[in-house]
Protein backbone atom coordinates (compact mmCIF):
# COMPACT_ATOMS: atom_id res chain seq x y z
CA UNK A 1 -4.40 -11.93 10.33
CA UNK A 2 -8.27 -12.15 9.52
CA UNK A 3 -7.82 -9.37 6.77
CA UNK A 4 -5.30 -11.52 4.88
CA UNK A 5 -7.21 -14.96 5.67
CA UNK A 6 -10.27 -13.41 3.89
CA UNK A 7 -9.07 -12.76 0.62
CA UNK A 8 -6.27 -10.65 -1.54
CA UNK A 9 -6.77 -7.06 -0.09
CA UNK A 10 -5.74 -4.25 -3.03
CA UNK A 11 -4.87 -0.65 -2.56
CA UNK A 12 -3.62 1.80 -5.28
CA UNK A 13 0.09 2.74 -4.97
CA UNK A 14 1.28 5.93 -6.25
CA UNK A 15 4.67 6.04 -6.90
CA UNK A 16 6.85 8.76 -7.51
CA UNK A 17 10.47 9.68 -8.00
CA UNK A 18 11.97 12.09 -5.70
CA UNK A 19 14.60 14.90 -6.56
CA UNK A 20 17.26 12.51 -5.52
CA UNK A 21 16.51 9.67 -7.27
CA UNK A 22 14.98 7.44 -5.07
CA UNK A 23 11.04 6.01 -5.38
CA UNK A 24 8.67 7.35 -2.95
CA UNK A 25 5.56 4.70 -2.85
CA UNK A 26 2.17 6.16 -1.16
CA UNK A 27 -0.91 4.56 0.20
CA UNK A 28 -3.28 6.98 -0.22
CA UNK A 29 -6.08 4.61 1.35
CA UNK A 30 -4.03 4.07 4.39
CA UNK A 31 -3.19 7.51 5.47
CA UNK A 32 0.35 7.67 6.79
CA UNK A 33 1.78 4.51 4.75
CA UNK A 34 4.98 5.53 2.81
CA UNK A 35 7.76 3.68 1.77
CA UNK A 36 10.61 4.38 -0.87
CA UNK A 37 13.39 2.49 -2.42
CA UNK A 38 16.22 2.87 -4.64
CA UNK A 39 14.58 1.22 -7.75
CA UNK A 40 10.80 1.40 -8.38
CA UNK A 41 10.71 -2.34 -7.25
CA UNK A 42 12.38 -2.12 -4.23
CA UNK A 43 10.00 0.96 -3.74
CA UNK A 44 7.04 -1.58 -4.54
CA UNK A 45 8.58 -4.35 -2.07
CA UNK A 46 8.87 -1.69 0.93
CA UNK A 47 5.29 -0.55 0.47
CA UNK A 48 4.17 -3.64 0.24
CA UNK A 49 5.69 -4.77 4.08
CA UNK A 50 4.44 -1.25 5.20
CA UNK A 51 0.71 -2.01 4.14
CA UNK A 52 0.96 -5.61 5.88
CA UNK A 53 1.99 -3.85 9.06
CA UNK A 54 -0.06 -1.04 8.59
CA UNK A 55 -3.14 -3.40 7.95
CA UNK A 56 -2.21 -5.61 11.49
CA UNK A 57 -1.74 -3.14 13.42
CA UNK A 58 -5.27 -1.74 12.32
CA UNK A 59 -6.19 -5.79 13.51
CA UNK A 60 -4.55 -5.74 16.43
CA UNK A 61 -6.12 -2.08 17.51
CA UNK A 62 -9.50 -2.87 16.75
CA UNK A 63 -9.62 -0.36 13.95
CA UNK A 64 -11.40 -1.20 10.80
CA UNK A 65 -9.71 -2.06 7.28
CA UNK A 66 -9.99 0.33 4.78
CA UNK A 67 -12.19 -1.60 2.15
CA UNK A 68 -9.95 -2.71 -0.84
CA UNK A 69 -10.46 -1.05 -4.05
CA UNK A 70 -12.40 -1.91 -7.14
CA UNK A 71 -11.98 -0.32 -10.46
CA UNK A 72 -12.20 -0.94 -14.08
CA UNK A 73 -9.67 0.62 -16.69
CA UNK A 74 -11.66 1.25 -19.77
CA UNK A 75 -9.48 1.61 -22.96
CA UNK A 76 -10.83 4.01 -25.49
């Protein structure tokens, strides 16, 4: 797990909330990496296993690792 080993790796989530009621959680740097969950937090948890597993398998293929992302948030 050399991605892991080098440091924290960061993607934005979006999260949304289906007609049913349950949390959808996207990747949108990692095309293809859903989750959901019944509660925004179990949503978060899901996702969060996906991107691992997304993220080794992109190891173990060869594949290169989407580059985390960097932002500010500037308040006005």
């Amino acid at each position: 797990m050399a991605w892991r080993q080098e440091r924290r790796m960061r993607y934005r989530v979006l999260i949304q909330q289906d007609e049913d009621g349950i949390y959808v959680a996207e990747v949108p740097s990692l095309p293809g990496c859903i989750s959901q969950g019944r509660s925004r937090e179990e949503a978060v948890a899901n996702v969060r296993e996906a991107m691992a597993a997304y993220l080794q398998s992109l190891e173990d293929h060869g594949d290169p690792i989407p580059p985390p992302i960097s932002e500010e948030i500037v308040e006005l």
